[in-house]
N, C-alpha and C. Protein backbone atom coordinates (compact mmCIF):
# COMPACT_ATOMS: atom_id res chain seq x y z
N UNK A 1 39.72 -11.09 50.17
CA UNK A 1 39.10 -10.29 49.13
C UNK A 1 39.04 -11.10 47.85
N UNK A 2 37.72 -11.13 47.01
CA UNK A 2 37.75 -11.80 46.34
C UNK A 2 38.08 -10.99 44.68
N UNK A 3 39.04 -11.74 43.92
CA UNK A 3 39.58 -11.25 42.57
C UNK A 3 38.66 -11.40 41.63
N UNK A 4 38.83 -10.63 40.68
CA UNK A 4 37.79 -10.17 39.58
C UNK A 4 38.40 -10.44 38.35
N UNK A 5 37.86 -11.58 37.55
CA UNK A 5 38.14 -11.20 35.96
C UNK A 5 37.29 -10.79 35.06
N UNK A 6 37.67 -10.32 34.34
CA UNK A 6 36.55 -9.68 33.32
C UNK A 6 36.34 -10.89 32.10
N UNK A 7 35.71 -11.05 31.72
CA UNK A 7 34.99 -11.95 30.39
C UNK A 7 34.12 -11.50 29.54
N UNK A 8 34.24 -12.27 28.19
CA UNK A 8 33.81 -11.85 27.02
C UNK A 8 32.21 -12.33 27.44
N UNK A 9 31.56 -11.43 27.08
CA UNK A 9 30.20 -11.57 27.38
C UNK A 9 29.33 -11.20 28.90
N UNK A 10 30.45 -11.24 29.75
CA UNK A 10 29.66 -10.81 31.08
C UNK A 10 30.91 -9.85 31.45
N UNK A 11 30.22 -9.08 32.63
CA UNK A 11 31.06 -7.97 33.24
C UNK A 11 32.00 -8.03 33.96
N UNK A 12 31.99 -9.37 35.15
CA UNK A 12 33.04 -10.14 35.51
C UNK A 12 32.16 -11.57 36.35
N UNK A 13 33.33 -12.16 36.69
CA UNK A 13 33.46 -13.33 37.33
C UNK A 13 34.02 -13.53 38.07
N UNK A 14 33.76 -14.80 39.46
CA UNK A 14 34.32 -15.24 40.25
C UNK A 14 35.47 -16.03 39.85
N UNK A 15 36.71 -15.39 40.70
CA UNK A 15 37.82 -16.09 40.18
C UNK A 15 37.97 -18.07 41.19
N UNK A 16 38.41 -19.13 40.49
CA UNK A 16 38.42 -19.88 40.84
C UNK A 16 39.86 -20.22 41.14
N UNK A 17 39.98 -21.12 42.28
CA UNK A 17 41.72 -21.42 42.81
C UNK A 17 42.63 -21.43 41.86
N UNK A 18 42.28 -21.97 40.79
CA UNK A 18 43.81 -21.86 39.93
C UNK A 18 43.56 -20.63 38.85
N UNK A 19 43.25 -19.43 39.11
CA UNK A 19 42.82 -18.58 38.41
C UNK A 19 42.38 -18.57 36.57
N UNK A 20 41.63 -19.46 36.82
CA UNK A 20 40.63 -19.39 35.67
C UNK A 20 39.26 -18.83 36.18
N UNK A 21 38.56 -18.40 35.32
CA UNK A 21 36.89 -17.84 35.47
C UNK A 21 36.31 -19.19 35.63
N UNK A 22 35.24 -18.51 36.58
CA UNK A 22 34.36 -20.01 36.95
C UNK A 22 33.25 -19.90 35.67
N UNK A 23 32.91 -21.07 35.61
CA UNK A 23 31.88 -21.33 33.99
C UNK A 23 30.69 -19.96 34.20
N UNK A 24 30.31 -19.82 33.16
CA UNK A 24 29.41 -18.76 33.19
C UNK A 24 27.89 -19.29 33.43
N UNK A 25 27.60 -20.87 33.29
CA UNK A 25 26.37 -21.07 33.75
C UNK A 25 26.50 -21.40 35.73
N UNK A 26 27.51 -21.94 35.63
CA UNK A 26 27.65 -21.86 37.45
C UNK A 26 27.60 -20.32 37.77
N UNK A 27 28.36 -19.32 37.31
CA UNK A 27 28.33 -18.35 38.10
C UNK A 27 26.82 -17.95 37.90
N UNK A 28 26.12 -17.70 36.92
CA UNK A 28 24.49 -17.67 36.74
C UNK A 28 23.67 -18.35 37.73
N UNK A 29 23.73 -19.94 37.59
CA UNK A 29 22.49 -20.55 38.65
C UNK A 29 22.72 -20.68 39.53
N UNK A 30 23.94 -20.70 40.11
CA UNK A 30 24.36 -21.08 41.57
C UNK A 30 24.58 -19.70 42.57
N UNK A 31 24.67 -18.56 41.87
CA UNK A 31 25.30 -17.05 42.63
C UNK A 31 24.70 -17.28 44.10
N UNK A 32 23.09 -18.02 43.52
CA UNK A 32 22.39 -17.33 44.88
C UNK A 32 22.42 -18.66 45.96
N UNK A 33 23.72 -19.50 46.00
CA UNK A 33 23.64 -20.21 47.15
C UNK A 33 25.28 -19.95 47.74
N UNK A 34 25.52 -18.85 47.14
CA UNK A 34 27.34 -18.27 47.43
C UNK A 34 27.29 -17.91 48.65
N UNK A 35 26.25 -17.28 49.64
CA UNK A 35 25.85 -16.74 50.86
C UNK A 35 25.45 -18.07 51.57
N UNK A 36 25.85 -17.81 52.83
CA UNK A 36 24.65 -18.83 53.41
C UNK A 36 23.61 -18.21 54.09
N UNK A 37 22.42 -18.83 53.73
CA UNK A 37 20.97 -17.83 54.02
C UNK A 37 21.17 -17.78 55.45
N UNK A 38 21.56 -18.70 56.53
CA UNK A 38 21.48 -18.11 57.79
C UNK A 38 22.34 -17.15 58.35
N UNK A 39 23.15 -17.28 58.09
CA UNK A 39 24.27 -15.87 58.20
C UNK A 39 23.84 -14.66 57.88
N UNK A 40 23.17 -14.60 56.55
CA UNK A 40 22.10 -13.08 55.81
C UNK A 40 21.34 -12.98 56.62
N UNK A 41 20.30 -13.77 57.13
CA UNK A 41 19.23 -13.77 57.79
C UNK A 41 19.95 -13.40 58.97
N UNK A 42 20.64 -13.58 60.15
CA UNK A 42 21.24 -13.37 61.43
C UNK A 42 21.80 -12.15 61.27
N UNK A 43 22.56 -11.89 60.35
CA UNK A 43 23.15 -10.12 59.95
C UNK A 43 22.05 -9.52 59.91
N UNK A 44 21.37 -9.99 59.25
CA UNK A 44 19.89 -8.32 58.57
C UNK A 44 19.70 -8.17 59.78
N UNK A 45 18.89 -9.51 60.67
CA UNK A 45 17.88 -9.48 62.29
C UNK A 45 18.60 -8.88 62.95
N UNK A 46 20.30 -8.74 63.02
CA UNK A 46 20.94 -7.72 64.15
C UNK A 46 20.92 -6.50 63.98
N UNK A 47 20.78 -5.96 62.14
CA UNK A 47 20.89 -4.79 62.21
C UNK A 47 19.23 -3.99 61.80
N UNK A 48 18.33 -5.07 62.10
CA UNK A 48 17.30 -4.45 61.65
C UNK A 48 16.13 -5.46 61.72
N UNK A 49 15.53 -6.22 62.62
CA UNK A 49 14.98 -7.06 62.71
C UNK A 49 13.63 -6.99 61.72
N UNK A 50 12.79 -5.82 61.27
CA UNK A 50 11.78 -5.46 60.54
C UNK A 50 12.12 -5.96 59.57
N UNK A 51 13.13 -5.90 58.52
CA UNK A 51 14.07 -6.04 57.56
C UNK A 51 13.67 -7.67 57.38
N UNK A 52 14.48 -8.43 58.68
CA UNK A 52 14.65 -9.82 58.09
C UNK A 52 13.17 -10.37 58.33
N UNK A 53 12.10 -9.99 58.98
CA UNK A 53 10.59 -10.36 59.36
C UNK A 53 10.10 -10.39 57.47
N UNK A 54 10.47 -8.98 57.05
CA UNK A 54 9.69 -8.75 56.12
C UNK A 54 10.61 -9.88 54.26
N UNK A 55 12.19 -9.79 54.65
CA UNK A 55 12.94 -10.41 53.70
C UNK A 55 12.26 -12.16 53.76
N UNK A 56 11.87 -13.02 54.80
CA UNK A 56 11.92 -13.78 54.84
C UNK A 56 9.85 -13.90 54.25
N UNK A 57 9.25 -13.25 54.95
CA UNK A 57 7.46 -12.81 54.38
C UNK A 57 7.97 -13.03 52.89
N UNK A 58 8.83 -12.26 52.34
CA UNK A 58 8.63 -12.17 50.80
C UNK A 58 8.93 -13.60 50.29
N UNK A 59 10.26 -14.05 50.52
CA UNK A 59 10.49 -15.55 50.33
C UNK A 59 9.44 -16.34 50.09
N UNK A 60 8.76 -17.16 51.41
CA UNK A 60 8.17 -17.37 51.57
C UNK A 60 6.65 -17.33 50.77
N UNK A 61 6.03 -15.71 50.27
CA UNK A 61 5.42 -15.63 49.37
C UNK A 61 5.49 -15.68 47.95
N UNK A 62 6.74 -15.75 47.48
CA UNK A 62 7.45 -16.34 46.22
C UNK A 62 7.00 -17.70 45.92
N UNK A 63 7.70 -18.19 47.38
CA UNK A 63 7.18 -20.02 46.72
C UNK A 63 5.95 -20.46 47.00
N UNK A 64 5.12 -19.58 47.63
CA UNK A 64 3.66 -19.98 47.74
C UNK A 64 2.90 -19.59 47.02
N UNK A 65 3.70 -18.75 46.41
CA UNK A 65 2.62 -18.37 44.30
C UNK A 65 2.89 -19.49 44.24
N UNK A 66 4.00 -20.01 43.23
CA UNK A 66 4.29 -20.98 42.44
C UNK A 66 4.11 -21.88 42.80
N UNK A 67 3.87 -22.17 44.19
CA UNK A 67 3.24 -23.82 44.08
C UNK A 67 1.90 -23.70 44.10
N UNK A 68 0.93 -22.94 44.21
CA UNK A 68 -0.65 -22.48 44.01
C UNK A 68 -0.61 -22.42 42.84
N UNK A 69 0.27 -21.55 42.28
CA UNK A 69 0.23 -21.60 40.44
C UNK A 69 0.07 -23.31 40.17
N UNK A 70 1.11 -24.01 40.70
CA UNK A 70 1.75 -25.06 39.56
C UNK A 70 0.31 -25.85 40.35
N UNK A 71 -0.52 -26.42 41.27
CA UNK A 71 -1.77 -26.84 41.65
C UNK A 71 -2.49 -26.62 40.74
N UNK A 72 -2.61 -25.38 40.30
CA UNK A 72 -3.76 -24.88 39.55
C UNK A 72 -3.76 -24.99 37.94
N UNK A 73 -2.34 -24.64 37.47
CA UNK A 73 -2.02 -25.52 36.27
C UNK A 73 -2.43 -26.95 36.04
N UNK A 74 -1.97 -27.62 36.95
CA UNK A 74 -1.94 -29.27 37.04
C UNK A 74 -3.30 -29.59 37.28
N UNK A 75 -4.83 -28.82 37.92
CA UNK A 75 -5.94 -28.84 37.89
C UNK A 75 -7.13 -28.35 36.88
N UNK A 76 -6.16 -27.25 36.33
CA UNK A 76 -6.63 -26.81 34.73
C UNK A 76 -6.36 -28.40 33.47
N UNK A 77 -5.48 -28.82 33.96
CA UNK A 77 -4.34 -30.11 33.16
C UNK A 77 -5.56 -31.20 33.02
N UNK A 78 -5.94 -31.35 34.01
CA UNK A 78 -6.75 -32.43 34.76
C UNK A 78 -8.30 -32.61 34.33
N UNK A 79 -8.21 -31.19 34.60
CA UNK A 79 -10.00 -30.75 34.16
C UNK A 79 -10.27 -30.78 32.89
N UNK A 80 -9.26 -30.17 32.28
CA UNK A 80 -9.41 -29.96 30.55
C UNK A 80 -9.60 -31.53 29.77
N UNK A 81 -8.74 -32.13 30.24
CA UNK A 81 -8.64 -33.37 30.05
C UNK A 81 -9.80 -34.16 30.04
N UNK A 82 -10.34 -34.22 31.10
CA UNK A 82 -11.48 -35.02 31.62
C UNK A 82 -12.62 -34.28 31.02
N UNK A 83 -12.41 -33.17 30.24
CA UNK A 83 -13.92 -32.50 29.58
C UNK A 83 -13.71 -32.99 28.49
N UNK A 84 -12.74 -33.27 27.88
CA UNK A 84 -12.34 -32.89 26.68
C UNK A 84 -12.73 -34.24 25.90
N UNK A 85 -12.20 -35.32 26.35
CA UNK A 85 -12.63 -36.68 26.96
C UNK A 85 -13.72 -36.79 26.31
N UNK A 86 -14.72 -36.83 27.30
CA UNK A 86 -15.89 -36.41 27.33
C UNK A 86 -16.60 -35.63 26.32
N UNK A 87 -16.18 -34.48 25.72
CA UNK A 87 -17.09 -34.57 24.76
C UNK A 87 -16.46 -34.86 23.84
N UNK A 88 -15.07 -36.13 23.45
CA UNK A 88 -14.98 -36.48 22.40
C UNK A 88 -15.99 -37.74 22.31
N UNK A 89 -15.88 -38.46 23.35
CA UNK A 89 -16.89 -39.72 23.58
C UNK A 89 -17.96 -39.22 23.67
N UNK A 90 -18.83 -37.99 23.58
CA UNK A 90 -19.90 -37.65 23.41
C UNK A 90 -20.38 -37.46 22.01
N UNK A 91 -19.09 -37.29 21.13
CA UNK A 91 -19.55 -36.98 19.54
C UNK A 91 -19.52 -37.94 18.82
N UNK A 92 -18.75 -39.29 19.11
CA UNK A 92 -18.70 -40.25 18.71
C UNK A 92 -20.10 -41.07 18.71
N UNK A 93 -20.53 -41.14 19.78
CA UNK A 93 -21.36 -42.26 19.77
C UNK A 93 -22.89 -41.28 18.83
């Protein structure tokens, strides 16, 4: 069972072996690799296979925004550029 301290600024924290609070930016960016995804994933599919079909669909569509986003940024980046360019060397001459 895992022990609980409370801290100034958050509600609690993971206690670490020599009972100090673990840093508050580890407990922040790291929480979500405290599980291991195949274990979650193998629990949900036993107790509900629809569940982990649809948990893993969402995943999956998370990072396939953001890398379509970040393409399309980086092609807006690209384009703007190359117009922009262009009609500065168009006003010049």
């Amino acid at each position: 069972m895992r022990q609980v301290k409370l801290s100034i600024g958050f509600r609690s924290t993971n206690m670490v072996t020599d009972g100090e609070a673990e840093h508050p930016f580890k407990y922040t960016f790291f929480s979500f690799f405290r599980e291991d995804p195949k274990t979650v994933f193998k629990e949900l599919k036993r107790k509900d296979p629809r569940e982990a079909f649809w948990g893993v669909f969402e995943l999956v569509s998370f990072v396939t925004t953001f890398v379509i986003l970040g393409i399309l940024k980086l092609a807006l980046h690209l384009f703007s550029s190359a117009v922009l360019g262009t009609l500065a060397t168009a006003c010049l001459i």
